[in-house]
PDB file of N, CA and C in Angstrom:
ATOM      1  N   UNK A   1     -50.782 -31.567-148.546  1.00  0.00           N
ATOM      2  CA  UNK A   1     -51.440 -32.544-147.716  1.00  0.00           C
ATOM      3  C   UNK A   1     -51.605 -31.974-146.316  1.00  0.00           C
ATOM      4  N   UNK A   2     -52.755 -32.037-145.895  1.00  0.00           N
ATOM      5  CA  UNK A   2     -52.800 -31.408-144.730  1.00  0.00           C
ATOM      6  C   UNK A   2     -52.350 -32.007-143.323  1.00  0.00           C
ATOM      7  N   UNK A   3     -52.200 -33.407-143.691  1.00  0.00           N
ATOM      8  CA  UNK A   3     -51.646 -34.177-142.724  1.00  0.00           C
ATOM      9  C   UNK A   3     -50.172 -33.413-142.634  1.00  0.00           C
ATOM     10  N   UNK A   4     -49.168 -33.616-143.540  1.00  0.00           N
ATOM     11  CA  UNK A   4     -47.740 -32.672-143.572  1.00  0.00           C
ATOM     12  C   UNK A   4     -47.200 -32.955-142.581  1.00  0.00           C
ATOM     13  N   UNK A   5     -48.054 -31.316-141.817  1.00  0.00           N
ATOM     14  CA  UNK A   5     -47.243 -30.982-140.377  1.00  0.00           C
ATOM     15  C   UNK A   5     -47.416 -31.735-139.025  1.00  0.00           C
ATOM     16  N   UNK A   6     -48.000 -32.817-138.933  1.00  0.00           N
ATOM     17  CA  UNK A   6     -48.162 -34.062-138.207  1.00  0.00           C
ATOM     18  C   UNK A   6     -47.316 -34.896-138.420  1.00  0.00           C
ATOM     19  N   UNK A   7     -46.635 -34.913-139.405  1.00  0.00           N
ATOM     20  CA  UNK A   7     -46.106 -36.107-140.170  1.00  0.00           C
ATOM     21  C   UNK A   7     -44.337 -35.751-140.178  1.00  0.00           C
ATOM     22  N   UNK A   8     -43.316 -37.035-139.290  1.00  0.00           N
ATOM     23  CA  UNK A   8     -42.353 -36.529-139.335  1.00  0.00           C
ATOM     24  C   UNK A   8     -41.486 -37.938-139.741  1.00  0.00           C
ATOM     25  N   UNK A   9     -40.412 -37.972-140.403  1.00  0.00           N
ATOM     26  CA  UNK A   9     -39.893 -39.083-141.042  1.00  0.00           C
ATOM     27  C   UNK A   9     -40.003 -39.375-141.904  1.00  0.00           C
ATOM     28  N   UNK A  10     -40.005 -40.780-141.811  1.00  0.00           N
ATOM     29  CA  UNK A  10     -40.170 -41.952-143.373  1.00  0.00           C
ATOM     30  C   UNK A  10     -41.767 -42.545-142.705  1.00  0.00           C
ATOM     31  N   UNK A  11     -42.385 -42.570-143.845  1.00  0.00           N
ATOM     32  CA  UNK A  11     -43.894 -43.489-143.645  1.00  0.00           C
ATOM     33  C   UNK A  11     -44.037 -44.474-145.420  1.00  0.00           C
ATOM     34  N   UNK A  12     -44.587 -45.457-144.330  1.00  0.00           N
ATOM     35  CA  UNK A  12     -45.459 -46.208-146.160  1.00  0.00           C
ATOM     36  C   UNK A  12     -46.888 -45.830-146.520  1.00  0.00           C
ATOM     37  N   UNK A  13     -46.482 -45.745-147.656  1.00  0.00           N
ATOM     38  CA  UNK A  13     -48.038 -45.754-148.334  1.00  0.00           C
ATOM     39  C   UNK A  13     -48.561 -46.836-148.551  1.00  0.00           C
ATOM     40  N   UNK A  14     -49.598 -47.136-147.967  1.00  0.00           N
ATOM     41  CA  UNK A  14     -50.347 -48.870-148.878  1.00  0.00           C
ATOM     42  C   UNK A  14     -51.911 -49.137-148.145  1.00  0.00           C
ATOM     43  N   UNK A  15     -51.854 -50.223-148.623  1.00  0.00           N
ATOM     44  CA  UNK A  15     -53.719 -50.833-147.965  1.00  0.00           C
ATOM     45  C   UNK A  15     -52.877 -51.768-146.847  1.00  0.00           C
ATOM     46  N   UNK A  16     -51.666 -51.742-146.838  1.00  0.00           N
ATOM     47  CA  UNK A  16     -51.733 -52.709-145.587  1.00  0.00           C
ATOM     48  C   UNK A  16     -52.131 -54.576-145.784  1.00  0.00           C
ATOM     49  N   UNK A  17     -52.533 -54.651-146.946  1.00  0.00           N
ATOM     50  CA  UNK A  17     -53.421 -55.918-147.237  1.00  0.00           C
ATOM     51  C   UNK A  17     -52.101 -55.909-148.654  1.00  0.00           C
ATOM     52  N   UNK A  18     -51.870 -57.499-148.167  1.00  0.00           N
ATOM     53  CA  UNK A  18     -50.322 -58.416-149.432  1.00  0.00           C
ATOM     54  C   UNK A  18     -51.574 -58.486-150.760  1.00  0.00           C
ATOM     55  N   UNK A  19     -50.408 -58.251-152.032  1.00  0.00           N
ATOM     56  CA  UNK A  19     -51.339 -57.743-152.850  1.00  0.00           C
ATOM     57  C   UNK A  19     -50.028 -58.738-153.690  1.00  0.00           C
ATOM     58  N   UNK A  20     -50.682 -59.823-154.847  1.00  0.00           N
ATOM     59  CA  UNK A  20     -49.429 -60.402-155.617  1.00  0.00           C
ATOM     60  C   UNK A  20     -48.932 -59.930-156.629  1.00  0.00           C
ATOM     61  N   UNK A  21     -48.170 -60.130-157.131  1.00  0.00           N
ATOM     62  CA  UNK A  21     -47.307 -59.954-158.165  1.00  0.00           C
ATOM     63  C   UNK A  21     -48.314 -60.311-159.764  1.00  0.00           C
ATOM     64  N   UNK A  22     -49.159 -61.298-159.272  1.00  0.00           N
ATOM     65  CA  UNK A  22     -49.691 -61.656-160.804  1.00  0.00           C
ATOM     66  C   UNK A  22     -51.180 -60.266-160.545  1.00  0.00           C
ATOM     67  N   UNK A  23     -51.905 -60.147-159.652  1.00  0.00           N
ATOM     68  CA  UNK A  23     -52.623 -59.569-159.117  1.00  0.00           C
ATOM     69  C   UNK A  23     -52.323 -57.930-159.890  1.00  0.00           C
ATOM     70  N   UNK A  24     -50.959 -57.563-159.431  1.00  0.00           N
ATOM     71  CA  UNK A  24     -50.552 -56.086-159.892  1.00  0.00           C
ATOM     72  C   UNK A  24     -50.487 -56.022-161.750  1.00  0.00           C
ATOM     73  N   UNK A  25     -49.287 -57.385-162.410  1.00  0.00           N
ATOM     74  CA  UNK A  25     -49.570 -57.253-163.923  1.00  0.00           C
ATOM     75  C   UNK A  25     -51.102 -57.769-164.000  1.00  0.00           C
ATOM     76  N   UNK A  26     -52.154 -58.086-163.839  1.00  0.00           N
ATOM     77  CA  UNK A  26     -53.485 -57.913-164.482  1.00  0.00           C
ATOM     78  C   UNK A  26     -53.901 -56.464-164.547  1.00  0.00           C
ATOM     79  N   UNK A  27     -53.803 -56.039-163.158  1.00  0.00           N
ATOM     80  CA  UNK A  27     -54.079 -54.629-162.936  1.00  0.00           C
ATOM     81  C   UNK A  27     -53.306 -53.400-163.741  1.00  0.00           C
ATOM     82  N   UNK A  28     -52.276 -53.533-164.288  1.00  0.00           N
ATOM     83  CA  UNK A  28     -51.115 -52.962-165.387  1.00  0.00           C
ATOM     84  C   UNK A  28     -51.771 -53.457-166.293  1.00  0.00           C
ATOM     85  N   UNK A  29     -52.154 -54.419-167.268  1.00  0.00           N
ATOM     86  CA  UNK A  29     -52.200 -54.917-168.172  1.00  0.00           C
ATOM     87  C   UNK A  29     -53.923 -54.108-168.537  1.00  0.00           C
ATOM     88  N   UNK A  30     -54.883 -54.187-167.680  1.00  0.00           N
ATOM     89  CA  UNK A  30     -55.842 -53.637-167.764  1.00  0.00           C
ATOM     90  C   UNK A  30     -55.848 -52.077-167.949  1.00  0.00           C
ATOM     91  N   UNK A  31     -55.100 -51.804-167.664  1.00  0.00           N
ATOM     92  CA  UNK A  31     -55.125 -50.024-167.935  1.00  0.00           C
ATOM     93  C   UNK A  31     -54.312 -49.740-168.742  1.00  0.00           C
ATOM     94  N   UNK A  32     -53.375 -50.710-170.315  1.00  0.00           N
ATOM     95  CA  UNK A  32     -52.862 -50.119-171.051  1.00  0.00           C
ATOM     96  C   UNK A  32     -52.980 -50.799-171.976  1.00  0.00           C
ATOM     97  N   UNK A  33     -53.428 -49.884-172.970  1.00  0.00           N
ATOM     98  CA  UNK A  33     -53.660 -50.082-174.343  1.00  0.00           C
ATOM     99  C   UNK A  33     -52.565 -50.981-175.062  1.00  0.00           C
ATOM    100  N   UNK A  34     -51.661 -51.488-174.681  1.00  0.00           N
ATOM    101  CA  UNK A  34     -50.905 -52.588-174.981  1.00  0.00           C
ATOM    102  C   UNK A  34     -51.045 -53.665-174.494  1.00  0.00           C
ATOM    103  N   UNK A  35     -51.337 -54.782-175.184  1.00  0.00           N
ATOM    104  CA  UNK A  35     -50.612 -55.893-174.343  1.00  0.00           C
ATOM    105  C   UNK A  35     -49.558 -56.463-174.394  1.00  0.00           C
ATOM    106  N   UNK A  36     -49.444 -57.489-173.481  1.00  0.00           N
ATOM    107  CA  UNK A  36     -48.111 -57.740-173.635  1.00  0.00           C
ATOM    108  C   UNK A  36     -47.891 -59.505-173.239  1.00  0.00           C
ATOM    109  N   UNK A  37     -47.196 -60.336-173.682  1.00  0.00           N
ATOM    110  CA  UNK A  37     -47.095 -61.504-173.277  1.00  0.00           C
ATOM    111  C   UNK A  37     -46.341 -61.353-171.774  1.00  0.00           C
ATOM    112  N   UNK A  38     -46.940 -61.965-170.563  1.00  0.00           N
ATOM    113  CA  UNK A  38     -46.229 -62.074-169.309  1.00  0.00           C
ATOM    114  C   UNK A  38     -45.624 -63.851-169.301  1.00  0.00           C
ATOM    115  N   UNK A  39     -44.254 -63.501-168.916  1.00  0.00           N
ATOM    116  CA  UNK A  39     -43.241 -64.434-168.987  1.00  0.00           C
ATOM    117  C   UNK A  39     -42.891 -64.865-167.160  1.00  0.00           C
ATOM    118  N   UNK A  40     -43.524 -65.753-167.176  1.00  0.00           N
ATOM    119  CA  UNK A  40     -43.139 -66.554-165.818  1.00  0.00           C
ATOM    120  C   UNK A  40     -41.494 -67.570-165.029  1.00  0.00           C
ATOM    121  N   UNK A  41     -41.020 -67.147-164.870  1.00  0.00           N
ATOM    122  CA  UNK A  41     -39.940 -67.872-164.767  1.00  0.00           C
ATOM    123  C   UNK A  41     -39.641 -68.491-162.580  1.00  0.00           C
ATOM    124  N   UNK A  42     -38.797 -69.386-163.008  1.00  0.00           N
ATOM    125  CA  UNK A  42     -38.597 -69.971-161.494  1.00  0.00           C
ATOM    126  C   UNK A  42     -38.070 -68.599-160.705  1.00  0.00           C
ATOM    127  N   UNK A  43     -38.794 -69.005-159.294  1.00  0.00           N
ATOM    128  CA  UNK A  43     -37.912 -68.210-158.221  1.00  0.00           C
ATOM    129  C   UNK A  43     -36.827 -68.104-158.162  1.00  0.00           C
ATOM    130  N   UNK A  44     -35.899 -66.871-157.666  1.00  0.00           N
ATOM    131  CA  UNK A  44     -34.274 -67.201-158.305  1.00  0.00           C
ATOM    132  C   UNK A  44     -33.954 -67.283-156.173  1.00  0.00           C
ATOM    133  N   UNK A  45     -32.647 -67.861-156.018  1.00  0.00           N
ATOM    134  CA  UNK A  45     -32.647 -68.419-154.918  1.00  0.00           C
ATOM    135  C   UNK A  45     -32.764 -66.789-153.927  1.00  0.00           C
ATOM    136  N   UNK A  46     -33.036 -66.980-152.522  1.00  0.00           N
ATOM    137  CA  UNK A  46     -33.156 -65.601-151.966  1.00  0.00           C
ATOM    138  C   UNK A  46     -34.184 -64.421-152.306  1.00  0.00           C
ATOM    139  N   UNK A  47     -34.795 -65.055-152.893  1.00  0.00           N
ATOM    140  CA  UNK A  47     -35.828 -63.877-153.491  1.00  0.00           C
ATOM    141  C   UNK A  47     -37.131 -63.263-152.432  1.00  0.00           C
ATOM    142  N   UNK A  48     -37.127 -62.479-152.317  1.00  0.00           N
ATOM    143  CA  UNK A  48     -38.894 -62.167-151.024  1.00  0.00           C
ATOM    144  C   UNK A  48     -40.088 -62.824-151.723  1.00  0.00           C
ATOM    145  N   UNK A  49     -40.383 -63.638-150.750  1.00  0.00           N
ATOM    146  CA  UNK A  49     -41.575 -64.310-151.074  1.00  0.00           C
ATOM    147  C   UNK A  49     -42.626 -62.959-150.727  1.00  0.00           C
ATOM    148  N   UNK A  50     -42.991 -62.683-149.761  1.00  0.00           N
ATOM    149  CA  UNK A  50     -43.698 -62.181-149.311  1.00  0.00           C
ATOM    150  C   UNK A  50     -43.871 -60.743-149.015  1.00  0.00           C
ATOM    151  N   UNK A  51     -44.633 -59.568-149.481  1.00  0.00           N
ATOM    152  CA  UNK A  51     -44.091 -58.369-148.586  1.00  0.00           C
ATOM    153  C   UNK A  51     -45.612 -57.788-148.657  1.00  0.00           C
ATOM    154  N   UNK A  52     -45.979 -56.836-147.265  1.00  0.00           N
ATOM    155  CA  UNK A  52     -47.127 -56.062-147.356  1.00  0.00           C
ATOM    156  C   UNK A  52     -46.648 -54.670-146.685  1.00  0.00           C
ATOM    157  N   UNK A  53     -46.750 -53.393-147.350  1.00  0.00           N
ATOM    158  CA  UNK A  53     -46.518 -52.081-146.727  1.00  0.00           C
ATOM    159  C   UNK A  53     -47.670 -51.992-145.528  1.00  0.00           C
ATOM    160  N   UNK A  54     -46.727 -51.697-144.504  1.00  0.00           N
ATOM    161  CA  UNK A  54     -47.345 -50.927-142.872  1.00  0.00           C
ATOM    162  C   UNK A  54     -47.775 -49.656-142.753  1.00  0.00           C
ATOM    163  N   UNK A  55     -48.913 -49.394-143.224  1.00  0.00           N
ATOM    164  CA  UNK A  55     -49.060 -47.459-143.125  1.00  0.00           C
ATOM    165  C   UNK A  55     -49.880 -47.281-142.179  1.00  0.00           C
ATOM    166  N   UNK A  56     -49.430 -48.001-141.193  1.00  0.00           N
ATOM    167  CA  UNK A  56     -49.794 -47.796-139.042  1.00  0.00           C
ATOM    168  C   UNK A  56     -49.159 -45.994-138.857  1.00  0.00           C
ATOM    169  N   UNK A  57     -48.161 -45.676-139.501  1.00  0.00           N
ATOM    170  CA  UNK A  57     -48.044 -44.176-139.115  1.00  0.00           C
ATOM    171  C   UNK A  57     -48.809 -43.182-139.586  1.00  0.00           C
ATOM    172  N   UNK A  58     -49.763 -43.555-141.157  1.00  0.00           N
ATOM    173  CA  UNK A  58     -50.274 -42.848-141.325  1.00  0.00           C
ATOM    174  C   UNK A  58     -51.767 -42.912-141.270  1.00  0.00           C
ATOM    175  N   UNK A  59     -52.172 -44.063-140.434  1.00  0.00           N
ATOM    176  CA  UNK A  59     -53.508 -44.558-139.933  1.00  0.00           C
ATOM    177  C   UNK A  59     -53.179 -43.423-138.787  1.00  0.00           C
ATOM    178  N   UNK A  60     -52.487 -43.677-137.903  1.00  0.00           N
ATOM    179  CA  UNK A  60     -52.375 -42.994-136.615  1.00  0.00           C
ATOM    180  C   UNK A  60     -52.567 -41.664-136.653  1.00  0.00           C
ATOM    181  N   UNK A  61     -52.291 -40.799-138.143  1.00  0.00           N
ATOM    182  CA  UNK A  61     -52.292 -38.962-138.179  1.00  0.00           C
ATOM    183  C   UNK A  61     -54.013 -39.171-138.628  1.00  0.00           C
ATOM    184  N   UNK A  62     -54.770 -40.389-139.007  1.00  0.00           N
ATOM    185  CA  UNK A  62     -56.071 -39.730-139.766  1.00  0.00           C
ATOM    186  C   UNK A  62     -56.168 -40.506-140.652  1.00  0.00           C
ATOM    187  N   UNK A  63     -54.995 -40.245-141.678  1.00  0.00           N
ATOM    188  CA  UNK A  63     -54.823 -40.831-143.041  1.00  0.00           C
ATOM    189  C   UNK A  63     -55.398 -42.407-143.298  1.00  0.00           C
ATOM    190  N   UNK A  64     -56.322 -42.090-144.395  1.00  0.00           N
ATOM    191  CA  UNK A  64     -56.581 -43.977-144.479  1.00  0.00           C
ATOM    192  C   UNK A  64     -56.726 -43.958-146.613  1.00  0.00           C
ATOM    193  N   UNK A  65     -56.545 -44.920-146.960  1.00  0.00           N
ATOM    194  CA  UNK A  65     -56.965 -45.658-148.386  1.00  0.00           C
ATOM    195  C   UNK A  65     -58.202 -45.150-149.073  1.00  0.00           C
ATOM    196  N   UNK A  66     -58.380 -44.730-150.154  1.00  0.00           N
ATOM    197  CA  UNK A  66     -59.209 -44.146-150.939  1.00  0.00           C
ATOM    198  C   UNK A  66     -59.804 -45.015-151.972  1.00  0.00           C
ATOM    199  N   UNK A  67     -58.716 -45.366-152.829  1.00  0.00           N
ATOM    200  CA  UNK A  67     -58.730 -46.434-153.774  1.00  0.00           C
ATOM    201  C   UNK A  67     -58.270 -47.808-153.510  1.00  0.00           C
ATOM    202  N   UNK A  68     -58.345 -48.288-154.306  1.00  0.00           N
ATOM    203  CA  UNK A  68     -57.941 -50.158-154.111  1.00  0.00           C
ATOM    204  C   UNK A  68     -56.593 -49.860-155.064  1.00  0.00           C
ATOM    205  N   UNK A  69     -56.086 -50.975-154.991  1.00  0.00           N
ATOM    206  CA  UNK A  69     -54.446 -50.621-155.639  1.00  0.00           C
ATOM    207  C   UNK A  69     -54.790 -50.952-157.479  1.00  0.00           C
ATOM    208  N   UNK A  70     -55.594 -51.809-157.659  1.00  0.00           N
ATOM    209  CA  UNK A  70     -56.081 -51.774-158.816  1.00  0.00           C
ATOM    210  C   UNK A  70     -56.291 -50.255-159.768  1.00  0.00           C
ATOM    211  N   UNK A  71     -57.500 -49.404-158.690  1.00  0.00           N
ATOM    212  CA  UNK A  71     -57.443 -48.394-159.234  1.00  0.00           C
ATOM    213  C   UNK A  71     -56.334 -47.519-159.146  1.00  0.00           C
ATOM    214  N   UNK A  72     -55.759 -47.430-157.941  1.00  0.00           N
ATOM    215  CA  UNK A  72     -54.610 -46.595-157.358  1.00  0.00           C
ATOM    216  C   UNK A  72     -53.229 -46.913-158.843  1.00  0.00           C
ATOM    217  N   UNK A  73     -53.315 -48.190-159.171  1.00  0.00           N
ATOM    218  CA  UNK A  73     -52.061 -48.256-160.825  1.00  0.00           C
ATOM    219  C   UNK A  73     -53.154 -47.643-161.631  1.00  0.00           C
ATOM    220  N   UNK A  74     -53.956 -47.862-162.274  1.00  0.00           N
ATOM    221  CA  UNK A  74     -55.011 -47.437-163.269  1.00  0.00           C
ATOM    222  C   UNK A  74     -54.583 -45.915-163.496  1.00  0.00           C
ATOM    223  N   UNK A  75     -54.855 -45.131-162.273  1.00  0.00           N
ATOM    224  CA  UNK A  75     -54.698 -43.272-161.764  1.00  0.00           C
ATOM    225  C   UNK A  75     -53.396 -43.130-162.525  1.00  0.00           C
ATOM    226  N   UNK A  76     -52.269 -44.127-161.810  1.00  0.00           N
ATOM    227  CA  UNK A  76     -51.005 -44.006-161.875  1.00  0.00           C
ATOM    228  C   UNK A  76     -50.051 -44.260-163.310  1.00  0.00           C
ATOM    229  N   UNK A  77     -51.079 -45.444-164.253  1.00  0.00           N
ATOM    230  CA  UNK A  77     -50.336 -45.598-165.567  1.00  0.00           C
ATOM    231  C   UNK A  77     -50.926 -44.262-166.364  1.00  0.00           C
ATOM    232  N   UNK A  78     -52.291 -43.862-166.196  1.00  0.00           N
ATOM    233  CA  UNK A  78     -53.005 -42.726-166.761  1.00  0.00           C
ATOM    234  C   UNK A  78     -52.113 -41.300-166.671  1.00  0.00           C
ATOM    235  N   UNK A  79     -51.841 -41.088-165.154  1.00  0.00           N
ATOM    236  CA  UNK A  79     -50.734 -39.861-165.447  1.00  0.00           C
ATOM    237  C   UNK A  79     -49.548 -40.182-166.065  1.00  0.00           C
ATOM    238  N   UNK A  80     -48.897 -41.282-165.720  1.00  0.00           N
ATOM    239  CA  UNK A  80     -47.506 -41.097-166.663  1.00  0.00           C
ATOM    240  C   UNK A  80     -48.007 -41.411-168.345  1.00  0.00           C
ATOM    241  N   UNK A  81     -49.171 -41.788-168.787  1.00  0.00           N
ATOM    242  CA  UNK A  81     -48.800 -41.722-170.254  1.00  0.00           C
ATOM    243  C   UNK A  81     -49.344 -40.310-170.976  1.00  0.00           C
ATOM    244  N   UNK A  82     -50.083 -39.642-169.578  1.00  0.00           N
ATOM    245  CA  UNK A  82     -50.752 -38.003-169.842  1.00  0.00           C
ATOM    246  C   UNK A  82     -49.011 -37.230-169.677  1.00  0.00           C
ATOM    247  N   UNK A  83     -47.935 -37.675-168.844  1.00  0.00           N
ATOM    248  CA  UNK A  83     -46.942 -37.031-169.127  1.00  0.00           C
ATOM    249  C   UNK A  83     -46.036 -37.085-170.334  1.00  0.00           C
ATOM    250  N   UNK A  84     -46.645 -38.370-170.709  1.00  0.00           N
ATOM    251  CA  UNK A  84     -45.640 -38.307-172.243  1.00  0.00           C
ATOM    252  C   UNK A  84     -46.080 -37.605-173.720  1.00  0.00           C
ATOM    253  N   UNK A  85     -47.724 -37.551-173.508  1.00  0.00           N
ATOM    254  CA  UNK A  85     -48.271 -36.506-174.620  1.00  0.00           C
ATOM    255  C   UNK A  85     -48.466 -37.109-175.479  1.00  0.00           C
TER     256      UNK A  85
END
């Protein structure tokens, strides 16, 4: 990555934009040849409602989003089932 040597620490990767939980299994569910029944259950107490990754450090070197996270799992279930053969 040519960013690299700009780049010092811990950074997040993301769009920056809250992306849900049902949102991500459609997006899983669409890129694998299985399906699967999704099982909904109550919030358990303390749980994060909410979370969106900050990648302000790597906006700041240049770095910006290519794909949508849809495609970005799609890429991502595709290599790990190209690693299993």
């Amino acid at each position: 990555m040519a960013l690299s040597a700009r780049l010092q620490g811990g950074f997040n990767v993301g769009t920056g934009r809250e992306t849900d939980v049902n949102a991500l299994v459609a997006a899983l569910l669409a890129s694998s040849p299985q399906q699967v029944d999704v099982v909904h259950a109550a919030p358990r107490a303390g749980e994060q409602r909410r979370s969106v990754i900050d990648p302000a450090k790597l906006r700041a070197a240049g770095w910006s989003t290519t794909v949508d996270v849809a495609e970005g799992l799609a890429r991502t279930f595709r290599w790990f089932a190209a690693q299993r053969g």
